[in-house]
C-alpha atoms as a PDB file:
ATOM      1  CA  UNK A   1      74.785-158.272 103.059  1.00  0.00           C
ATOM      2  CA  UNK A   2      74.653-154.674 104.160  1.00  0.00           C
ATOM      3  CA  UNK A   3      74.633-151.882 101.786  1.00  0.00           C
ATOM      4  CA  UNK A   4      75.802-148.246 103.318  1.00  0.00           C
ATOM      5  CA  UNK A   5      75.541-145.305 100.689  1.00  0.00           C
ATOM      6  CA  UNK A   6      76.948-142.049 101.629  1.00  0.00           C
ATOM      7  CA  UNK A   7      76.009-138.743  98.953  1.00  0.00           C
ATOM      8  CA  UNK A   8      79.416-136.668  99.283  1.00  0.00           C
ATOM      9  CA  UNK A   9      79.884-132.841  98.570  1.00  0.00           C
ATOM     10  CA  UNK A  10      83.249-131.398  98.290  1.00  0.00           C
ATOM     11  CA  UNK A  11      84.235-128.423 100.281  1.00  0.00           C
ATOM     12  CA  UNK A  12      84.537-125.304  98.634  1.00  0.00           C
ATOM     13  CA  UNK A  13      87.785-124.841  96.675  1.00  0.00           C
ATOM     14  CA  UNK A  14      88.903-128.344  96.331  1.00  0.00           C
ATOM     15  CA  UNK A  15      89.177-129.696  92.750  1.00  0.00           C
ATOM     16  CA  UNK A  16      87.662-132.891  91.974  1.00  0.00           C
ATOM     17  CA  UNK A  17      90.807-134.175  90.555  1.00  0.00           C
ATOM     18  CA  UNK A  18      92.385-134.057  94.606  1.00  0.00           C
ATOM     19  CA  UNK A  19      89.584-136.130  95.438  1.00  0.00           C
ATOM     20  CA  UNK A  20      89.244-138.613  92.864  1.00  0.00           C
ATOM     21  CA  UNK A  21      93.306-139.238  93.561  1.00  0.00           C
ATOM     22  CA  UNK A  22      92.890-139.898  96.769  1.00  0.00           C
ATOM     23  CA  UNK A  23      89.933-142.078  96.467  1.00  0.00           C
ATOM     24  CA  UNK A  24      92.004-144.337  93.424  1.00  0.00           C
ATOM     25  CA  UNK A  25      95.337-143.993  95.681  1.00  0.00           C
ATOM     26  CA  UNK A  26      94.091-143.925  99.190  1.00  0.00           C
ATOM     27  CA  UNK A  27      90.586-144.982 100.050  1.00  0.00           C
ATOM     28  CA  UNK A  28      90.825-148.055  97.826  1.00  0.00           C
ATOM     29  CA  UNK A  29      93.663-148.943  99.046  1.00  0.00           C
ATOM     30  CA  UNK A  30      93.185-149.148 102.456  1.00  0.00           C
ATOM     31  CA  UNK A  31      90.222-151.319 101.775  1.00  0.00           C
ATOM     32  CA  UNK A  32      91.928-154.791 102.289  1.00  0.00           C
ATOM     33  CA  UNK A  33      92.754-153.057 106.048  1.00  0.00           C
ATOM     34  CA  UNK A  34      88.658-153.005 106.732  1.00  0.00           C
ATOM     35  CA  UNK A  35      87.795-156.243 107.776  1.00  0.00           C
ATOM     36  CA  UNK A  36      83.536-155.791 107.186  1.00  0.00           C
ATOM     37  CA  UNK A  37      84.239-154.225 103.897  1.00  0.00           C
ATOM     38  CA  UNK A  38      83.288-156.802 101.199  1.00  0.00           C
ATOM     39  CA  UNK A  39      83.074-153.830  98.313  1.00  0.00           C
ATOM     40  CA  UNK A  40      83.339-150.423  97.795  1.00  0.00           C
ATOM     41  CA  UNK A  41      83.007-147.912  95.005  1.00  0.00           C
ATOM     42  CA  UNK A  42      82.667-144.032  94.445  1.00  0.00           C
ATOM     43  CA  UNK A  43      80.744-142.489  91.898  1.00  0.00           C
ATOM     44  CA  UNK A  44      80.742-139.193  90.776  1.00  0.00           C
ATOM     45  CA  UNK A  45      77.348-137.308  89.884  1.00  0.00           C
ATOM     46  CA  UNK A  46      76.750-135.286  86.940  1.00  0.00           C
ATOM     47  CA  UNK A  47      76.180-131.744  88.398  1.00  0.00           C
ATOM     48  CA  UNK A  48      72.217-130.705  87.308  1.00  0.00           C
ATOM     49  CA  UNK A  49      72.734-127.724  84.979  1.00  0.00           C
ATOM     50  CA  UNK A  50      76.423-128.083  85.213  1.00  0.00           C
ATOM     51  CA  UNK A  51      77.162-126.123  88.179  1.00  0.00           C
ATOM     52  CA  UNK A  52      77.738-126.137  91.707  1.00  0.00           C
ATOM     53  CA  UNK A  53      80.096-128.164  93.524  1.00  0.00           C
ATOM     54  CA  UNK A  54      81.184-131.777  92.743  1.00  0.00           C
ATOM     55  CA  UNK A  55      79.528-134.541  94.153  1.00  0.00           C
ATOM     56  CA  UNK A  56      79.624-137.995  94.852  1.00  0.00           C
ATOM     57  CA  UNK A  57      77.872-141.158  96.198  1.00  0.00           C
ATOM     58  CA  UNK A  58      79.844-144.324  97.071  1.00  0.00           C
ATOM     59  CA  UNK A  59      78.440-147.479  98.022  1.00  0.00           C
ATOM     60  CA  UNK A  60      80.132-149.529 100.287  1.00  0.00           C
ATOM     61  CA  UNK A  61      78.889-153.418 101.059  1.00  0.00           C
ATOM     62  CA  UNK A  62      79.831-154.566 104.476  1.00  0.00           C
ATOM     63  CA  UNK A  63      79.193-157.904 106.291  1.00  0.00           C
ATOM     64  CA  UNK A  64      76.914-156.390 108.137  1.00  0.00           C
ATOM     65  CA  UNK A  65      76.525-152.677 110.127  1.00  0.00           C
ATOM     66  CA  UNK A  66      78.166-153.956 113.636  1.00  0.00           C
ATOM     67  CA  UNK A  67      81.271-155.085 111.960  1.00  0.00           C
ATOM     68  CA  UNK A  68      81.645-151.985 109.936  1.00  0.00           C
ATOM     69  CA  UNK A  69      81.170-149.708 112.836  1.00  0.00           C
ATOM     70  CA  UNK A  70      83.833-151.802 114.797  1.00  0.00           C
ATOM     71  CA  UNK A  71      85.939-151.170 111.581  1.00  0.00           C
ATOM     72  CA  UNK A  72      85.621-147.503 112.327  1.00  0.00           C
ATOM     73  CA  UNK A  73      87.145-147.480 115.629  1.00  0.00           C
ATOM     74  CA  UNK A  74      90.224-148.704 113.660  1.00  0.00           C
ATOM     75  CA  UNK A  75      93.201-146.634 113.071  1.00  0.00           C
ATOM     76  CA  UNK A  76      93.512-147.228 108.840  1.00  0.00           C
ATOM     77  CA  UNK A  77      89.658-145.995 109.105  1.00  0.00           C
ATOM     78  CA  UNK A  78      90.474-142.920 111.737  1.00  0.00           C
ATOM     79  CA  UNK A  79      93.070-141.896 108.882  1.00  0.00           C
ATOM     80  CA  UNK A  80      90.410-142.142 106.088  1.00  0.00           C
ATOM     81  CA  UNK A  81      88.340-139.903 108.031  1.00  0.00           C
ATOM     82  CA  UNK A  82      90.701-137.339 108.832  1.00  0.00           C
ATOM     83  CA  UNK A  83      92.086-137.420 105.104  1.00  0.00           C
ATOM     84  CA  UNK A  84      88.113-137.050 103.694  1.00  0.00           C
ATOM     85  CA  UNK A  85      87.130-134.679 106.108  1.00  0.00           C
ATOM     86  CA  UNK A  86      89.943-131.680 104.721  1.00  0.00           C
ATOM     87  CA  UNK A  87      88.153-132.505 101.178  1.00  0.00           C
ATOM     88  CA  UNK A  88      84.338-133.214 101.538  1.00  0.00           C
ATOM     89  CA  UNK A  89      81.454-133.919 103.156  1.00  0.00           C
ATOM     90  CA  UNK A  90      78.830-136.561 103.805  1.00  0.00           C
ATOM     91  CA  UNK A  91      75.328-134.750 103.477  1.00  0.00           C
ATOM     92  CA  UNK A  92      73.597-138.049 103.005  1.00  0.00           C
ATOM     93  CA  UNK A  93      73.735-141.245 104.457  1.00  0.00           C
ATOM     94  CA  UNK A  94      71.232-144.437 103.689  1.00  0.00           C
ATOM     95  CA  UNK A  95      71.550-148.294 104.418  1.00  0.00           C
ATOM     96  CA  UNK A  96      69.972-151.049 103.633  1.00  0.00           C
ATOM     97  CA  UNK A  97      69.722-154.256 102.168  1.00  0.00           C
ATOM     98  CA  UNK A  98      69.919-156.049  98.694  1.00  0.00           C
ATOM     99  CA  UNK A  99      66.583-157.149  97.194  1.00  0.00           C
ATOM    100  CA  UNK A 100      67.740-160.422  95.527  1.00  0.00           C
ATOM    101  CA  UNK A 101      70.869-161.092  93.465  1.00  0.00           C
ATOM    102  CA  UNK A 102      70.445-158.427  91.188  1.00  0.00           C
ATOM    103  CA  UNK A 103      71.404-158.269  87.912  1.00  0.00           C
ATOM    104  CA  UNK A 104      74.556-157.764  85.783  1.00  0.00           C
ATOM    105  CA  UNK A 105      75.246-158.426  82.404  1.00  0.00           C
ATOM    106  CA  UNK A 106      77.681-160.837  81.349  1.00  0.00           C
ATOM    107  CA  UNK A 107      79.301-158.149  79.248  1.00  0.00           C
ATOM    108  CA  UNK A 108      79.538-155.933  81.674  1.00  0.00           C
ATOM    109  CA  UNK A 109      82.940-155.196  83.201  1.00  0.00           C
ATOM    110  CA  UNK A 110      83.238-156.491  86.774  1.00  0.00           C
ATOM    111  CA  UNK A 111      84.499-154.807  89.958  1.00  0.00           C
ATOM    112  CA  UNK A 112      88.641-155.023  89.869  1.00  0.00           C
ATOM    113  CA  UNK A 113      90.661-157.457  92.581  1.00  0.00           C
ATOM    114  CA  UNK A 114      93.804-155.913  92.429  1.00  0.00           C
ATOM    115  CA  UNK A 115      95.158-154.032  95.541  1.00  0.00           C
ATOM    116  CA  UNK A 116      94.674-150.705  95.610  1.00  0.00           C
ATOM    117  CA  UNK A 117      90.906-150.958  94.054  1.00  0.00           C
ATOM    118  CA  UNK A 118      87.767-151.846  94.673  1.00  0.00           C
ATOM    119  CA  UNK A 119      87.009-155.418  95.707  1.00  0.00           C
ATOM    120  CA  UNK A 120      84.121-157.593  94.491  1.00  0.00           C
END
């Protein structure tokens, strides 16, 4: 499996709480829509020294990079990106792939399955 991990900044003047709505209420959502997309998560980072503008990083696992770019030819993907783009900003973008499983503890609270969030 493919791993794509974009670092977001918002634009200047938008409040983190616009973002992280539309990110519970839109850009989950439309998940199920994205064929490649397997999971998908956004993260917000804690600002160093408690300023500047908000960021983010969200990590999305794909069945691999051809089938997500074919995703992004797709109209429920077009409307992501012309949602995001008003808000932030991609300044970084990495890929890659998973070394082994991983690990996770069996405590630890798993991705939900319900429409509308993240999938697992």
């Amino acid at each position: 499996m493919t791993f794509i991990v974009h670092r977001i900044r918002l634009h200047d003047g938008v409040e983190p709480e616009r973002f992280e709505s539309w990110v519970r209420e839109v850009d989950y959502a439309t998940c199920p829509e994205l064929p490649s997309v397997l999971a998908f998560a956004v993260q917000r980072l804690a600002p160093a020294g408690g300023g500047g503008p908000a960021e983010y990083y969200e990590v999305v696992e794909v069945t691999g990079r051809a089938d997500f770019e074919r995703d992004t030819r797709s109209a429920p993907f077009r409307r992501l990106v012309a949602d995001f783009e008003k808000m932030a900003s991609v300044v970084a973008e990495w890929s890659g792939e998973r070394v082994g499983p991983g690990y996770r503890s069996r405590g630890a609270a798993g991705p939900e399955t319900r429409a509308g969030t993240a999938r697992g």
